[in-house]
Protein backbone atom coordinates (compact mmCIF):
# COMPACT_ATOMS: atom_id res chain seq x y z
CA UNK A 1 -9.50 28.59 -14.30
CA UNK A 2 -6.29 29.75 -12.43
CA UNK A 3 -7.07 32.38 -9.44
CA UNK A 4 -6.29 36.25 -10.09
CA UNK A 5 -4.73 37.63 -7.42
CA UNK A 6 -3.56 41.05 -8.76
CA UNK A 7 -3.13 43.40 -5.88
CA UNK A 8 -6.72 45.84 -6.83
CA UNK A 9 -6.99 44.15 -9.66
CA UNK A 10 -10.37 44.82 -11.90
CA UNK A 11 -10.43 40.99 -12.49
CA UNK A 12 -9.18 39.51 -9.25
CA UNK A 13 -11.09 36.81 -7.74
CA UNK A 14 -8.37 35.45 -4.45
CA UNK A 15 -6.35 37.11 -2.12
CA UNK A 16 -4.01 34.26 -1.69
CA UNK A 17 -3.23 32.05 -4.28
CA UNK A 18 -3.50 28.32 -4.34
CA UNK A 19 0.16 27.33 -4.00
CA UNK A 20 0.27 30.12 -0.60
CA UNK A 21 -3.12 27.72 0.67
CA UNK A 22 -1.86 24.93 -0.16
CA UNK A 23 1.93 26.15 2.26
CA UNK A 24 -1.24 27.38 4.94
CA UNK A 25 -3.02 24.11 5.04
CA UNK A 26 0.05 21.84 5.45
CA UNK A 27 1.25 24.05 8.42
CA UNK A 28 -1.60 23.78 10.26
CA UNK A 29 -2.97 20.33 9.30
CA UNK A 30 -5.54 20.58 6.79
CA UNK A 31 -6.49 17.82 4.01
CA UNK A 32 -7.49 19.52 1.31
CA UNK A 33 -9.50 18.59 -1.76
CA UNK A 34 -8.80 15.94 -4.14
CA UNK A 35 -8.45 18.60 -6.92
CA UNK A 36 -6.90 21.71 -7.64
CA UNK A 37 -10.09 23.13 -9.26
CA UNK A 38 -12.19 22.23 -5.78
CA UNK A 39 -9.64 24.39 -3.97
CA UNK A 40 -10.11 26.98 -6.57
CA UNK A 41 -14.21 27.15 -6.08
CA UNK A 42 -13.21 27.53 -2.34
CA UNK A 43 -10.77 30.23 -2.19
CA UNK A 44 -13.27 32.56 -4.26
CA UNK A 45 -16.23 31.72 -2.58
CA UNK A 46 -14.15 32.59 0.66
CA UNK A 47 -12.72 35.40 -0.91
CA UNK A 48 -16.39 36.59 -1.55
CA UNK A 49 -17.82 35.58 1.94
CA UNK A 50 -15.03 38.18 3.24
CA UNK A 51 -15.89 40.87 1.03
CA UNK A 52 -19.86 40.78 1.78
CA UNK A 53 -19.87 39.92 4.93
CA UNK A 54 -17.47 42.35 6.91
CA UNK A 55 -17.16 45.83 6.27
CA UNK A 56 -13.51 46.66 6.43
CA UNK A 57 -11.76 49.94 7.83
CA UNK A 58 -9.95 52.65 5.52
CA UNK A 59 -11.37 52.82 2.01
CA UNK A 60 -10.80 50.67 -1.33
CA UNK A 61 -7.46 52.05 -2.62
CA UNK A 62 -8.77 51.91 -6.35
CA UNK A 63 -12.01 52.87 -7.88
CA UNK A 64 -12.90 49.75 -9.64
CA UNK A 65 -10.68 46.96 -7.83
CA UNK A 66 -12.94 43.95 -7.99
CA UNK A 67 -12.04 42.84 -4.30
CA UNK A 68 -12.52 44.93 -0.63
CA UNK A 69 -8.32 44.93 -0.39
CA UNK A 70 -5.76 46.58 -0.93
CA UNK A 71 -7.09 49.52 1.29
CA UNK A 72 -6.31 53.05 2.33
CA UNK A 73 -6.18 52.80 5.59
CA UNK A 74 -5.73 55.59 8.95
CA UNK A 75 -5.84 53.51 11.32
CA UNK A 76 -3.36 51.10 13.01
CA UNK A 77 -3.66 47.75 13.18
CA UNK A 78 -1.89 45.70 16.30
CA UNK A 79 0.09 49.83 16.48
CA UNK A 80 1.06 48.99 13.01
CA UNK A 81 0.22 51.09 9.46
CA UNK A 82 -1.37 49.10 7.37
CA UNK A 83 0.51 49.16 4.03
CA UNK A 84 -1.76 50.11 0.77
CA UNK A 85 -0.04 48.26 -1.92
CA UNK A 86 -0.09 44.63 -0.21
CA UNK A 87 -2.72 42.42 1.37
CA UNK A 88 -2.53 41.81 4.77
CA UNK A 89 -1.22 38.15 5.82
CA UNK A 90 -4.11 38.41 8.29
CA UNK A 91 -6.66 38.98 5.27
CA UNK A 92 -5.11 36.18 3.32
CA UNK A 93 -5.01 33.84 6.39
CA UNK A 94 -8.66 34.37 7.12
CA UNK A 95 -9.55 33.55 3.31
CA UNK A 96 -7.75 30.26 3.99
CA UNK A 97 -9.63 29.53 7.00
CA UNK A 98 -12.84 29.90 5.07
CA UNK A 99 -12.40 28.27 2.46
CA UNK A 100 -10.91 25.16 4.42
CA UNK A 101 -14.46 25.46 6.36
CA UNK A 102 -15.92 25.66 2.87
CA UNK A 103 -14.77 22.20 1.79
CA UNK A 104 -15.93 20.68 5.26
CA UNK A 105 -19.83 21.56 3.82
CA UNK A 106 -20.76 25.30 5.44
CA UNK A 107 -22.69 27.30 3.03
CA UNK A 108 -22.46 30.96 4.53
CA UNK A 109 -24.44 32.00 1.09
CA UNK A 110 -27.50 30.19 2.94
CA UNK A 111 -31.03 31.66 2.96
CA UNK A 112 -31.38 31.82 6.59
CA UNK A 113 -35.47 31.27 7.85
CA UNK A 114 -36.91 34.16 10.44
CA UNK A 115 -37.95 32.90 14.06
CA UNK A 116 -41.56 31.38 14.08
CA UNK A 117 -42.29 31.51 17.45
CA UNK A 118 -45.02 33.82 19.08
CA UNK A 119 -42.88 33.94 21.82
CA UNK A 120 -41.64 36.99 23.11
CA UNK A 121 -39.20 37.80 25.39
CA UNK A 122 -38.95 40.32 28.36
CA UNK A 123 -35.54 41.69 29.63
CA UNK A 124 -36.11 44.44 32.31
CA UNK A 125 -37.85 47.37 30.35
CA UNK A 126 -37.34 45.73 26.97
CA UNK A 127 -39.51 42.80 24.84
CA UNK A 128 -38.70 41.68 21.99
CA UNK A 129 -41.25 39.98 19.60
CA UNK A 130 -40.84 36.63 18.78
CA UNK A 131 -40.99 36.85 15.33
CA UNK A 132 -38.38 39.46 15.30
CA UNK A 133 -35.64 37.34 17.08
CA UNK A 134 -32.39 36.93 15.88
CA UNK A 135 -31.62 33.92 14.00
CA UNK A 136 -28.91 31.59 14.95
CA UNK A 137 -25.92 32.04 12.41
CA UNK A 138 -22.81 30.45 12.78
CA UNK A 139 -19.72 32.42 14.15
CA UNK A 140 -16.43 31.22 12.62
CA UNK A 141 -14.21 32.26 15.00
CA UNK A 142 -11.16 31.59 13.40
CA UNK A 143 -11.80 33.90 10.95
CA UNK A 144 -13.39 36.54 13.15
CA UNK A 145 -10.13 36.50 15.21
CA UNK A 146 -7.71 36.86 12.16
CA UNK A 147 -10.05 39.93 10.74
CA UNK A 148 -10.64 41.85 14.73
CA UNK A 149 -8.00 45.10 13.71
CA UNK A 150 -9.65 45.39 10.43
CA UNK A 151 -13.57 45.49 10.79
CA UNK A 152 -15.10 48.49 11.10
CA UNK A 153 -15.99 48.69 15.38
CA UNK A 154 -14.44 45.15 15.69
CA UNK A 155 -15.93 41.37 15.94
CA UNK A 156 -19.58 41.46 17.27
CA UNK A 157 -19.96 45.68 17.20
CA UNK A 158 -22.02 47.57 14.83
CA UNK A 159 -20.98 50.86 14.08
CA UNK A 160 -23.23 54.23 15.67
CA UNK A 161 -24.01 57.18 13.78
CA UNK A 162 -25.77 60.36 15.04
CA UNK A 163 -27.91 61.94 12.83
């Protein structure tokens, strides 16, 4: 089934389509798989990792797009506006990235298990249980670095509130 890439699209499933992967992957040096339909699975599941897993500035720019972009967005990115009707080349890059990391076996979807240690440890005034340490996840960098001017607080920062 082809990709839908229609800019807030209800339906849309990619932010890039395959033949724009495809131009991505030759530049940089990337064997891709055997099939068209493998690179297909990839792209969404990338497409998907993106949208769950970072929390992107500005606002969807229609009610029931299917996908976190295009965006409304205030802020500047790299002192650039960030233009509502088009997805970023950034975004589309860092799609490609993951699904390239995709093929090469990483399942970011994975159930990830809770420390078991009874462990704690002690920094100054502060101890952390052991059973409450973080896990290790992988950090994929080179889609972290593409996405920096569009999270939310940035790579690495959570976001504060005062109540």
């Amino acid at each position: 089934m082809a990709l839908d890439t229609t800019i807030g699209g209800v339906n849309a499933d990619s932010y890039g389509t395959l033949a724009d992967y495809e131009g991505y992957a030759l530049g940089m040096g990337y064997t891709l798989a055997a099939t068209d339909a493998a690179n297909e699975i990839n792209m969404r599941k990338a497409a998907n990792y993106l949208d769950r897993k970072y929390s992107f500035i500005g606002m969807k720019q229609f009610q029931f797009q299917a996908m976190s972009w295009p965006r409304l967005v205030n802020d500047l990115v790299d002192s650039w506006p960030v233009d509502p009707d088009t997805i970023p080349l950034d975004i589309k890059h860092a799609q490609f990235e993951m699904a390239f990391i995709l093929q090469g076996g990483l399942d970011p979807f994975a159930t990830i298990e809770t420390s078991t240690t009874s462990e704690s440890i002690t920094v100054g005034p502060i101890t952390i249980a052991g059973d409450t340490l973080p896990t290790s996840t992988p950090r994929i960098v080179a889609v972290e670095g593409l996405l920096r001017g569009y999270i939310r607080g940035g790579v690495g920062m959570a976001n504060m509130v005062r109540g």
